[in-house]
Protein backbone atom coordinates (compact mmCIF):
# COMPACT_ATOMS: atom_id res chain seq x y z
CA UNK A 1 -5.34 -0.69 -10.80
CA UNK A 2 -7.30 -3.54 -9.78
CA UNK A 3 -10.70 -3.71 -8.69
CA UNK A 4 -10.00 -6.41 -6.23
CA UNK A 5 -7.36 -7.27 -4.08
CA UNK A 6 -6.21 -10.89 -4.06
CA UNK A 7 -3.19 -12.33 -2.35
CA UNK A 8 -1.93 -15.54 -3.95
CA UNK A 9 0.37 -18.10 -2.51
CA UNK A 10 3.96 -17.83 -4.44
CA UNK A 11 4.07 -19.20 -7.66
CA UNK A 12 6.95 -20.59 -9.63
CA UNK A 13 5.79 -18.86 -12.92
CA UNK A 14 6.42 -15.34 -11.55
CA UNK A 15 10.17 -15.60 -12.55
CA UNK A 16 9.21 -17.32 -15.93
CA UNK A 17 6.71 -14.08 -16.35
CA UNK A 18 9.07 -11.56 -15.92
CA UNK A 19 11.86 -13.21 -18.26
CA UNK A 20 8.70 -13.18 -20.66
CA UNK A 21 7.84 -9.68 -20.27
CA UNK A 22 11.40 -8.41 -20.10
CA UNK A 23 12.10 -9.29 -23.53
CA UNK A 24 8.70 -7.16 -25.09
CA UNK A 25 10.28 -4.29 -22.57
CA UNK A 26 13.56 -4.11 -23.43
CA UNK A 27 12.94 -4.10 -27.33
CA UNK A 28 11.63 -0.76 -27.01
CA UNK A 29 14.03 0.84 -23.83
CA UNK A 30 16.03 3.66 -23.96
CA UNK A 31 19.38 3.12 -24.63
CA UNK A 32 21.81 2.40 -21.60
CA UNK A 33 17.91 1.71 -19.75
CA UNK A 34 18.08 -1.95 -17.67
CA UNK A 35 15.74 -3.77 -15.75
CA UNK A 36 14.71 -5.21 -12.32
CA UNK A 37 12.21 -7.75 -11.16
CA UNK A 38 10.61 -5.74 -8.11
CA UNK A 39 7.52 -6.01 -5.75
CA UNK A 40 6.43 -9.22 -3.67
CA UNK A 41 6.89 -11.55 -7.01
CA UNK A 42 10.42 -10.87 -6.89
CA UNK A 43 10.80 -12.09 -3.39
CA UNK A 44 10.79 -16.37 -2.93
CA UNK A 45 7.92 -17.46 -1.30
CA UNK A 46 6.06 -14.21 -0.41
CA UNK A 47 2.54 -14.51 -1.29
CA UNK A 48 1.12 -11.40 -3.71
CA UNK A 49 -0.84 -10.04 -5.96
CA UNK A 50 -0.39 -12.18 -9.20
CA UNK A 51 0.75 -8.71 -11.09
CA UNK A 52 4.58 -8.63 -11.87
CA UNK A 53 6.09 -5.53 -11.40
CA UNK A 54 9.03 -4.34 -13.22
CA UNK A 55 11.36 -1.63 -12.90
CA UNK A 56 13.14 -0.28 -15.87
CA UNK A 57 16.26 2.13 -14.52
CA UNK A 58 16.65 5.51 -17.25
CA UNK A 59 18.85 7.85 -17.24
CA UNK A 60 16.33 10.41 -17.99
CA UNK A 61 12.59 10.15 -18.23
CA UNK A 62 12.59 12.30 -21.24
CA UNK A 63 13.83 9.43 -23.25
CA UNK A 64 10.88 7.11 -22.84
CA UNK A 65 8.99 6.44 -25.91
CA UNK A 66 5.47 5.99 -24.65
CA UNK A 67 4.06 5.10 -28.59
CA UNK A 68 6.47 2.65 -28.48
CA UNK A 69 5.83 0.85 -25.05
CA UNK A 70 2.15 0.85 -26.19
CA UNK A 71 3.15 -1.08 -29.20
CA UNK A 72 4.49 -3.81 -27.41
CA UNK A 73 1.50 -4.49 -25.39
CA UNK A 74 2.01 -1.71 -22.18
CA UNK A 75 -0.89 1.48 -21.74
CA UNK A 76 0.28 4.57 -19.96
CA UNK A 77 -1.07 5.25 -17.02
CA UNK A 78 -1.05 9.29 -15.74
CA UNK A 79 0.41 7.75 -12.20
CA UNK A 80 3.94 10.01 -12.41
CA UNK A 81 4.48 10.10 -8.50
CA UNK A 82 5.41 7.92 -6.15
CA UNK A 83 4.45 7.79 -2.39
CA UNK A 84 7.04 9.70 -0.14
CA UNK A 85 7.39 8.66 3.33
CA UNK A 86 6.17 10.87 6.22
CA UNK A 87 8.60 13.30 7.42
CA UNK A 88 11.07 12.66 4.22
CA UNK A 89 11.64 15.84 2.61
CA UNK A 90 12.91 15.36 -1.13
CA UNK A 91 14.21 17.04 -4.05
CA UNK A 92 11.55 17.81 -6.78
CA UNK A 93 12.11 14.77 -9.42
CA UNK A 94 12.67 12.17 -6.81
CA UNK A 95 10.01 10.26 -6.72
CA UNK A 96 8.70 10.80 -10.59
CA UNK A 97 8.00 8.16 -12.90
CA UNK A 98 6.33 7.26 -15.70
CA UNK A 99 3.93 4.28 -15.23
CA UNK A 100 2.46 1.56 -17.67
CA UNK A 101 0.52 -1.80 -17.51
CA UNK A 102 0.44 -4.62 -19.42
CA UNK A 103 -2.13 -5.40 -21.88
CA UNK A 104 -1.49 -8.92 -21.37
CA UNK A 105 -0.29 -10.70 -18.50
CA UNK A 106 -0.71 -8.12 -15.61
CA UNK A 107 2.25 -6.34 -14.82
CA UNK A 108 3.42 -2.71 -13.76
CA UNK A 109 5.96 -1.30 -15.51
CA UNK A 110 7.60 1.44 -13.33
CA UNK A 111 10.12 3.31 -15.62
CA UNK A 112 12.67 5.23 -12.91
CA UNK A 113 15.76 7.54 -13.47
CA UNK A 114 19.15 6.34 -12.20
CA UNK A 115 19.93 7.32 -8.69
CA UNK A 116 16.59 8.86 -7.39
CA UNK A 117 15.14 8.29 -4.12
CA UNK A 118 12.36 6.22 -5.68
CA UNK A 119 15.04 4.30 -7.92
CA UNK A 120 16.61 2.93 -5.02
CA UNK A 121 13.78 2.22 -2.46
CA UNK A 122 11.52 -0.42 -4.38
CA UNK A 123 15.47 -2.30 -5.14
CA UNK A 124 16.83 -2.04 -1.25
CA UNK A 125 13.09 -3.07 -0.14
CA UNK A 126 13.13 -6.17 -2.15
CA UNK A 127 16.97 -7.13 -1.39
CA UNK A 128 16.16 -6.30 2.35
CA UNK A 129 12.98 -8.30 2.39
CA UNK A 130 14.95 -11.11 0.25
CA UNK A 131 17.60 -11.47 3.12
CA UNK A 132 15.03 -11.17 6.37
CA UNK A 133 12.43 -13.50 6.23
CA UNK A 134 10.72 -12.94 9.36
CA UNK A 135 10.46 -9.11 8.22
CA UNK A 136 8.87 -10.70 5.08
CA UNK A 137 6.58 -13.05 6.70
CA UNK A 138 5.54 -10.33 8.37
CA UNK A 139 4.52 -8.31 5.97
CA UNK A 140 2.86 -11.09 4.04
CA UNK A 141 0.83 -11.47 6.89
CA UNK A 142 -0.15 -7.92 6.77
CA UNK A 143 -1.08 -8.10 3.20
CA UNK A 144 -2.97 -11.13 3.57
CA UNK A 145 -5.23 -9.84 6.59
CA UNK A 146 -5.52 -6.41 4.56
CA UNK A 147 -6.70 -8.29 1.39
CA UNK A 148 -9.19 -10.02 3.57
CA UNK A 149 -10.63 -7.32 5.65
CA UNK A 150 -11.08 -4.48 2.78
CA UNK A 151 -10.83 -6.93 -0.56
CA UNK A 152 -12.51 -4.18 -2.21
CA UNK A 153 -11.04 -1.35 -1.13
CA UNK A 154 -7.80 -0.87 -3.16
CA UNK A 155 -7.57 3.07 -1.74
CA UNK A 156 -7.49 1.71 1.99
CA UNK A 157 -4.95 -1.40 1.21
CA UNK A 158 -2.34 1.02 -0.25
CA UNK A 159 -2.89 3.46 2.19
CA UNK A 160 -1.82 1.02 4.64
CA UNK A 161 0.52 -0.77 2.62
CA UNK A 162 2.87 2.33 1.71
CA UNK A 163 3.21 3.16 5.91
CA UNK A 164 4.14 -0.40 6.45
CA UNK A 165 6.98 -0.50 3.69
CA UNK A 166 8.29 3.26 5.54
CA UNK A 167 8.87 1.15 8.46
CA UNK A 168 10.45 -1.62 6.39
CA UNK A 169 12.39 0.92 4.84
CA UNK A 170 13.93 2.31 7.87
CA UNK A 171 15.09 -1.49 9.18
CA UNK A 172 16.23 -1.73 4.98
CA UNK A 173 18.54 1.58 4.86
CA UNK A 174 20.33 0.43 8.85
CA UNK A 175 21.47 -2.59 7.15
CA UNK A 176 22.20 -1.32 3.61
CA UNK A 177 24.77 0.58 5.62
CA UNK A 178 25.68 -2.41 7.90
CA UNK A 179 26.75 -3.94 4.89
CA UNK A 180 27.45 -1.45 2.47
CA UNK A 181 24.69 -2.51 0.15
CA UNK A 182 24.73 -0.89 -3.39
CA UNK A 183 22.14 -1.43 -6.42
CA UNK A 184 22.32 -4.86 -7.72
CA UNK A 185 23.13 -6.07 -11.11
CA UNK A 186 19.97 -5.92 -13.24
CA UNK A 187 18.01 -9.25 -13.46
């Protein structure tokens, strides 16, 4: 994780990036595994953190060949869980992962199974953020002030950050229903 955290304006390269990186990635997937462009560089014109996160859908962690994501330029990282919202009570397996960063160009590589909770949150949150831009602005804003106020302090910008996308979240899953949103195509 970084030491720092920076917010950068949008740049057009993040798109370029993650065509880049999803070639390396998908030499080495799973079979039947597919990928999507997630986080604030997948969303036009939200400022971020220049790292490009990835998700790779599986249909079972068990088939993830770590040796061979670390050939192609990704290190393992022991990060298996993901953050559960307050309240949320969830199956064990849900919100496991397995979790990798790039070598090279920073990224985060978030390898998810088919049709668990965490599978489908970091997808509707982008796609929801994607269609409401003052919901996006907003939390842009909220990254930006957080970045500024504790730039050193990843531990306190995430434990903000994860409350703030819960809220998103529950704005994201009323209109997924609205208008019967289901997982996109993969990018």
């Amino acid at each position: 994780m970084p030491t720092r955290i920076e917010i950068e304006e949008p740049q057009q390269s993040w798109a370029e990036d993650f065509a880049a990186l999803k070639r390396a990635i998908m030499l080495v997937a799973p079979a039947g595994a597919y990928l999507h462009h997630i986080g604030s560089t997948a969303i036009p014109g939200l400022p971020a953190k220049d790292i490009i996160d990835i998700q790779l859908t599986v249909n079972d962690l068990a088939d993830v060949d770590v040796e061979a994501f670390e050939r192609v330029g990704f290190e393992h990282s022991p990060i298996v869980i993901d953050h559960c919202p307050p309240g949320v009570k969830l199956a064990e397996g849900e919100l496991h992962k397995a979790f990798f960063r790039s070598r090279g160009r920073p990224a985060n590589l978030h390898i998810r199974e088919k049709g668990r909770f965490n599978q489908r949150y970091s997808l509707l949150c982008r796609d929801f953020l994607r269609a409401h831009g003052t919901a996006a602005n907003a939390y842009a804003l909220i990254k930006q002030r957080l970045a500024q106020r504790f730039p050193d302090d990843v531990d306190f910008y995430y434990d903000i950050k994860d409350p703030v996308f819960d809220i998103i979240m529950d704005g994201a899953n009323e209109w997924a229903r609205l208008i019967g949103w289901s997982e996109p195509p993969a990018d």
